[in-house]
Every structure is written in C-alpha cells, then in structure tokens.
N, C-alpha and C. Protein backbone atom coordinates (compact mmCIF):
# COMPACT_ATOMS: atom_id res chain seq x y z
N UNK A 1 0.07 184.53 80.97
CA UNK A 1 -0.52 184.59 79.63
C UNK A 1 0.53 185.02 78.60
N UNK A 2 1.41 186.31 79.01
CA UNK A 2 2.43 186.75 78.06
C UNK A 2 3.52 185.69 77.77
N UNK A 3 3.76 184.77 78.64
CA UNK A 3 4.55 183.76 78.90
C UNK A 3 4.02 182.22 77.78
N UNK A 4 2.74 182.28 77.47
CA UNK A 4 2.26 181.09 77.25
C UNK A 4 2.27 181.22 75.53
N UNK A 5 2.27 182.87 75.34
CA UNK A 5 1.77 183.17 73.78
C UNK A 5 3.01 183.01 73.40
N UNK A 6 3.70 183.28 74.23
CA UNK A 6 5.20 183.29 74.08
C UNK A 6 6.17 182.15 73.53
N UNK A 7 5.40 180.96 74.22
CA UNK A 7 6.17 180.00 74.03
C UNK A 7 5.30 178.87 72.53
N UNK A 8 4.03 179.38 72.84
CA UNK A 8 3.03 178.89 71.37
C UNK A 8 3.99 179.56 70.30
N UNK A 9 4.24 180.98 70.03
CA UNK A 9 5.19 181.31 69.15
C UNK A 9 6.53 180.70 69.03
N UNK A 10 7.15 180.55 69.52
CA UNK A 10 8.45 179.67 69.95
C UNK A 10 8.12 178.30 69.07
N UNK A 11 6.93 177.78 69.59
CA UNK A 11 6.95 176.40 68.97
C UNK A 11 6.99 176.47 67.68
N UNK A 12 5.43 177.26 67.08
CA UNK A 12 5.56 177.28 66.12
C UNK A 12 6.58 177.88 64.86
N UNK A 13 7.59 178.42 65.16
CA UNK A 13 8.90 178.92 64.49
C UNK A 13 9.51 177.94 64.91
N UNK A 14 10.02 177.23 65.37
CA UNK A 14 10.45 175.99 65.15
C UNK A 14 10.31 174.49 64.49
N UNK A 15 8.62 174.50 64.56
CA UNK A 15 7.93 173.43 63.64
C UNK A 15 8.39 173.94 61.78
N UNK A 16 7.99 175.34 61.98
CA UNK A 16 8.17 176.06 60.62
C UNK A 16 9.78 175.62 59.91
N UNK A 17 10.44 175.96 60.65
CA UNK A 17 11.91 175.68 60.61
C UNK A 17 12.10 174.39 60.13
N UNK A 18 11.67 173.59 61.15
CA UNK A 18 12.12 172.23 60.39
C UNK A 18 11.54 171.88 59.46
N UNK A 19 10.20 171.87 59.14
CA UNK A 19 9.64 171.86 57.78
C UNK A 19 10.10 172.62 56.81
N UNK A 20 10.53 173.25 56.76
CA UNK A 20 11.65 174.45 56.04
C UNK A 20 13.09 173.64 55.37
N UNK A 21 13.52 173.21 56.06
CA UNK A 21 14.74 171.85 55.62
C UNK A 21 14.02 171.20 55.11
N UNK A 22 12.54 170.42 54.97
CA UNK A 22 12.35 168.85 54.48
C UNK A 22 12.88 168.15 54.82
N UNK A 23 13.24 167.86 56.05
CA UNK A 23 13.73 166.89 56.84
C UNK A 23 15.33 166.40 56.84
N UNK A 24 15.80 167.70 56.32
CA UNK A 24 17.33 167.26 55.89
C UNK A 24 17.85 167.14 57.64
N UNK A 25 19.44 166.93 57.18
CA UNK A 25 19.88 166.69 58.63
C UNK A 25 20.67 167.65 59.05
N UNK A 26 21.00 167.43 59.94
CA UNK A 26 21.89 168.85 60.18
C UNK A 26 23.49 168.20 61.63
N UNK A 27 24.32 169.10 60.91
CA UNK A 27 25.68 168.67 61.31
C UNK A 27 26.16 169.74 61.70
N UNK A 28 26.40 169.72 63.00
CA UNK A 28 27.35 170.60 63.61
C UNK A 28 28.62 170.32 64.64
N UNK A 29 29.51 171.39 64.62
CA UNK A 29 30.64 171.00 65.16
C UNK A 29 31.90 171.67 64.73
N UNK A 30 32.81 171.77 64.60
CA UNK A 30 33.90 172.06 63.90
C UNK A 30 34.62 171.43 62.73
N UNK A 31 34.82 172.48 61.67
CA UNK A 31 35.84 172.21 60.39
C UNK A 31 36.64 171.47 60.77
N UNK A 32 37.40 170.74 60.49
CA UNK A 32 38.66 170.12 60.21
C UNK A 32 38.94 169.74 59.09
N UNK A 33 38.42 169.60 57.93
CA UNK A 33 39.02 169.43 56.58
C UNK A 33 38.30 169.43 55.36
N UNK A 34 38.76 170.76 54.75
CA UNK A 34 37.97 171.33 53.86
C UNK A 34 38.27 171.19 52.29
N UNK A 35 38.12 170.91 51.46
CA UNK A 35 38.32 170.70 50.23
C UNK A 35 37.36 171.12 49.13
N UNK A 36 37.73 171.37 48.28
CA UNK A 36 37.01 171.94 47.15
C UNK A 36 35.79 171.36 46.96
N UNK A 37 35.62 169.99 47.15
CA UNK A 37 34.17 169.39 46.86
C UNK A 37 33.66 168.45 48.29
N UNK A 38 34.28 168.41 49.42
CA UNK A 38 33.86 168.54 50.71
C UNK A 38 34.32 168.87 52.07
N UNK A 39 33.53 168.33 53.09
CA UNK A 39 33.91 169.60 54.50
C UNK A 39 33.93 168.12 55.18
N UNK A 40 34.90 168.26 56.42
CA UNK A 40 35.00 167.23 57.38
C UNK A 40 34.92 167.78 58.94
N UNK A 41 33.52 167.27 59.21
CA UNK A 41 33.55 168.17 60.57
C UNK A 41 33.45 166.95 61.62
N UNK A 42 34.10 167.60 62.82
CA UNK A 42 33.95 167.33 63.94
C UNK A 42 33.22 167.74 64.59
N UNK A 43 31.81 166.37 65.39
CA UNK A 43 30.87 166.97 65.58
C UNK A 43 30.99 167.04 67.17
N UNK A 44 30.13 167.60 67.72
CA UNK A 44 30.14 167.77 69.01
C UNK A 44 30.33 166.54 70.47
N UNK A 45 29.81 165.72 69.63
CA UNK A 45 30.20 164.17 70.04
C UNK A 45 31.36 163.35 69.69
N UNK A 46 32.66 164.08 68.98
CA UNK A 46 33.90 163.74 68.59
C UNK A 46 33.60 163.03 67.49
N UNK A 47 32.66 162.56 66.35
CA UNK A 47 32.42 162.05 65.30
C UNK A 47 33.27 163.08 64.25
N UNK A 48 33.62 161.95 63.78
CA UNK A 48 34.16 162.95 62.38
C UNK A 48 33.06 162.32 61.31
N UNK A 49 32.40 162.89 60.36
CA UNK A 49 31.50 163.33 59.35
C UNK A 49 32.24 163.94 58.11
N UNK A 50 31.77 163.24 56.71
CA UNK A 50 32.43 164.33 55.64
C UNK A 50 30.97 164.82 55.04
N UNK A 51 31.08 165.48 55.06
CA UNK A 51 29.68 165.93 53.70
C UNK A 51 30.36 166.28 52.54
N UNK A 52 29.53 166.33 51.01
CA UNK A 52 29.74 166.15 50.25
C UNK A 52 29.40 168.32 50.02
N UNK A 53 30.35 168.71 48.93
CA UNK A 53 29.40 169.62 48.45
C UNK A 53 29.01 169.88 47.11
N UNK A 54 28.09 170.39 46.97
CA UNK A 54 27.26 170.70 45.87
C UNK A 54 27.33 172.17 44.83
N UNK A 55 27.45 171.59 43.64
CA UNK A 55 27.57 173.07 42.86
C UNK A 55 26.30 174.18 43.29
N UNK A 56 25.80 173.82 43.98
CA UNK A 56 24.68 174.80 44.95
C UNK A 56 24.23 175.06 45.98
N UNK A 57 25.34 174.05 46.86
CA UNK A 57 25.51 174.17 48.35
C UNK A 57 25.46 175.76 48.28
N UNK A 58 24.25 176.16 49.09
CA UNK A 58 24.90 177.71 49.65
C UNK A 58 25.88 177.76 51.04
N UNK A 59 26.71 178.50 50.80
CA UNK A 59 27.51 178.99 51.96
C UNK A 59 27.38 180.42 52.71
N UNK A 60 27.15 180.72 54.33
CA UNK A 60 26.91 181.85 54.72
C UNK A 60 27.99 181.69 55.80
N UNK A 61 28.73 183.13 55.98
CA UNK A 61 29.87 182.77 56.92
C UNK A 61 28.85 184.13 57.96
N UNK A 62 28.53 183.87 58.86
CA UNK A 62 27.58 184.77 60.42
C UNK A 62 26.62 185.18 59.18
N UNK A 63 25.87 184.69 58.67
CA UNK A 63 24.27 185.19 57.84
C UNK A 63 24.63 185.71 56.69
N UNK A 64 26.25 186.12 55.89
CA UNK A 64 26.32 186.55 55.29
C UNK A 64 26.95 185.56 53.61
N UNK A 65 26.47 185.85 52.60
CA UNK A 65 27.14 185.12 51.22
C UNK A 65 28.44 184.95 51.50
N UNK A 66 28.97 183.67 51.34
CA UNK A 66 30.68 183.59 51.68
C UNK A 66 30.94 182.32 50.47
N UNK A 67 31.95 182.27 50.21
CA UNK A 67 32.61 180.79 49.50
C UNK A 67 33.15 179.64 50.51
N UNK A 68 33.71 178.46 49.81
CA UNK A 68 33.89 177.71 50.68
C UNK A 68 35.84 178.07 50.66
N UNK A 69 36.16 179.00 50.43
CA UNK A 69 37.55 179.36 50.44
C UNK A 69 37.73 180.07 51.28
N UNK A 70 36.24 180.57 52.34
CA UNK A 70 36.59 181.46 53.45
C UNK A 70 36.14 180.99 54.84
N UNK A 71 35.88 179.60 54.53
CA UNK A 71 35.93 178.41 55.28
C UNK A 71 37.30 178.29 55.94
N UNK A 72 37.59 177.97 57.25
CA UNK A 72 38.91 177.77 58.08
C UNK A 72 38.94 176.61 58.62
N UNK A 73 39.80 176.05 58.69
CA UNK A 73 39.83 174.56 59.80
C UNK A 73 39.61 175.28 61.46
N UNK A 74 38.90 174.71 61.86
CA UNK A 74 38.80 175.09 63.14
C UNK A 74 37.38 176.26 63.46
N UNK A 75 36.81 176.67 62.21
CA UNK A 75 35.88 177.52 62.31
C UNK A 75 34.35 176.66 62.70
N UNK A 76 33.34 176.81 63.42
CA UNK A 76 32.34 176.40 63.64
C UNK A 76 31.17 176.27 62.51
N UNK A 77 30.61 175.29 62.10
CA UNK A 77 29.87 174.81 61.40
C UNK A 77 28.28 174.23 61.60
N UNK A 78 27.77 174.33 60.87
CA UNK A 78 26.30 174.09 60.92
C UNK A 78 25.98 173.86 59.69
N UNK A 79 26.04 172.18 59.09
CA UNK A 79 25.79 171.99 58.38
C UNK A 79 24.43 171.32 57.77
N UNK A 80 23.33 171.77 57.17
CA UNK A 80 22.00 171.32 56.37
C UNK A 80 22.30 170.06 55.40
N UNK A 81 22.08 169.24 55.67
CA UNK A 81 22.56 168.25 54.34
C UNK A 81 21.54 167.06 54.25
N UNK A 82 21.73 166.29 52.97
CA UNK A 82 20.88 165.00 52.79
C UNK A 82 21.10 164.24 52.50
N UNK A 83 20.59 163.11 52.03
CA UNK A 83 21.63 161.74 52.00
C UNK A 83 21.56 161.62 50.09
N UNK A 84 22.18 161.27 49.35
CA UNK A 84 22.16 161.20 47.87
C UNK A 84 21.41 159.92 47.71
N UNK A 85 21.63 159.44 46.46
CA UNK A 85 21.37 157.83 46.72
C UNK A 85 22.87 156.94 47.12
N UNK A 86 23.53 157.28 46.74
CA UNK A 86 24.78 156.81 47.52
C UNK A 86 24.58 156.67 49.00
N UNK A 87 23.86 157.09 49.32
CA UNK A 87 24.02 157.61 51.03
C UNK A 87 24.96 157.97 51.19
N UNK A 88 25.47 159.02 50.97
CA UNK A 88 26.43 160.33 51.03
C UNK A 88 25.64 161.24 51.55
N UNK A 89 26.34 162.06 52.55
CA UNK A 89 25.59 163.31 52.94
C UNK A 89 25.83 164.42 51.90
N UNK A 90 25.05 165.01 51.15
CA UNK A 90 25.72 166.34 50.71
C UNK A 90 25.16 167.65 51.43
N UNK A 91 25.74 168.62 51.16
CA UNK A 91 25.25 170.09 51.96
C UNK A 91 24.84 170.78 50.66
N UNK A 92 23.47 171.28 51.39
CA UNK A 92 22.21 172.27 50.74
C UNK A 92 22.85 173.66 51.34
N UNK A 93 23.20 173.67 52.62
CA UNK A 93 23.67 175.01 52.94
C UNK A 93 24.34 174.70 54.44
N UNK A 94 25.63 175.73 53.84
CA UNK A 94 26.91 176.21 55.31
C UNK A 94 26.90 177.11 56.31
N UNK A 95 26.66 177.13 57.57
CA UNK A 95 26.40 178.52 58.41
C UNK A 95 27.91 178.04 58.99
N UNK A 96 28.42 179.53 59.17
CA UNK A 96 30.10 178.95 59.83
C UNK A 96 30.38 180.46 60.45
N UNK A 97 30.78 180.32 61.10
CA UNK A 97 31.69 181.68 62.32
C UNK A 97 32.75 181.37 62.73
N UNK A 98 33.66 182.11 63.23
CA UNK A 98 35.10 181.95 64.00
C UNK A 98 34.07 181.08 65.15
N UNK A 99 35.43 180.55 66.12
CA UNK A 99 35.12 179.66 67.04
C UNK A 99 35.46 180.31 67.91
N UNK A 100 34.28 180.04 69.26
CA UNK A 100 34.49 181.33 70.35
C UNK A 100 36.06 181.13 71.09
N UNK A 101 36.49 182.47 71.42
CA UNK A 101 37.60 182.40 71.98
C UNK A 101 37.65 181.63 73.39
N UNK A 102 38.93 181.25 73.74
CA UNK A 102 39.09 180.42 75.19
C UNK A 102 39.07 181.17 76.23
C-alpha cells in the first residue's frame, strides 16, 4: 500500500512537471559552445543541437541564479526550450553543473 501511494505520487509530480513546461522540449547533454546569444550542446546521443537564447532565458547553475558567463564548455546541461516560428529552438531556462568526475 505504502509502495502504491508512493508511486500514484511519483506520477502525479511528473504529469505536473510536464504540464509545467507546456510542452516545451528539453535538451540535455554537454556544453560545447557557448556564445552570448546561444549554447551548443552535445546531446547524449552525440547530436550536436544549438539553442537560441533569449533576453529571458533563465539560467540556474545546481538550482541556483547564474549568467550565461558562468556557463563552461564541458559543463552538463539541461536545456527547456521551444521552437520560434523560425523553427529555432530557443531556451526558456538553463540547469547546468560541473560534469561528474572520471
């Protein structure tokens, strides 16, 4: 029973979550090239991806307010983003940490 409420909660914080984005997409993987108005990540499937950013992209480096100047090549990424009408991805928001050690 503790097991079952358990996992009903689970779901539902996750349904919440994604409804929470509006269906944006999400990109993860590693930095590799960062620039003032976008990020080029390498995703976990060796895709390279640029997203675009936004004068309101938020950026959080481990949960915390960061800029995109404290962004590193090589740092881990989790990027929220959506498509423009261009179909350009841009980023709504940056989660990024050092990359675990070897």
């Amino acid at each position: 029973m503790k097991y079952g409420l358990s996992a009903a909660f689970l779901s539902g914080l996750l349904a919440v979550s994604a409804f929470a984005h509006g269906g944006a997409e999400h990109v993860a993987g590693f930095a590799r090239t960062i620039t003032a108005t976008s990020v080029t990540v390498e995703t976990t499937d060796h895709k390279m991806v640029t997203i675009l950013l936004r004068p309101t992209t938020e950026i959080k480096k481990s949960g915390v307010k960061a800029k995109i100047g404290d962004l590193k090549v090589g740092d881990r990424v989790l990027i929220h983003a959506e498509e423009n009408k261009a179909e350009k991805l841009e980023a709504e928001e940056i989660d990024f940490g050092p990359a675990p050690a070897k």
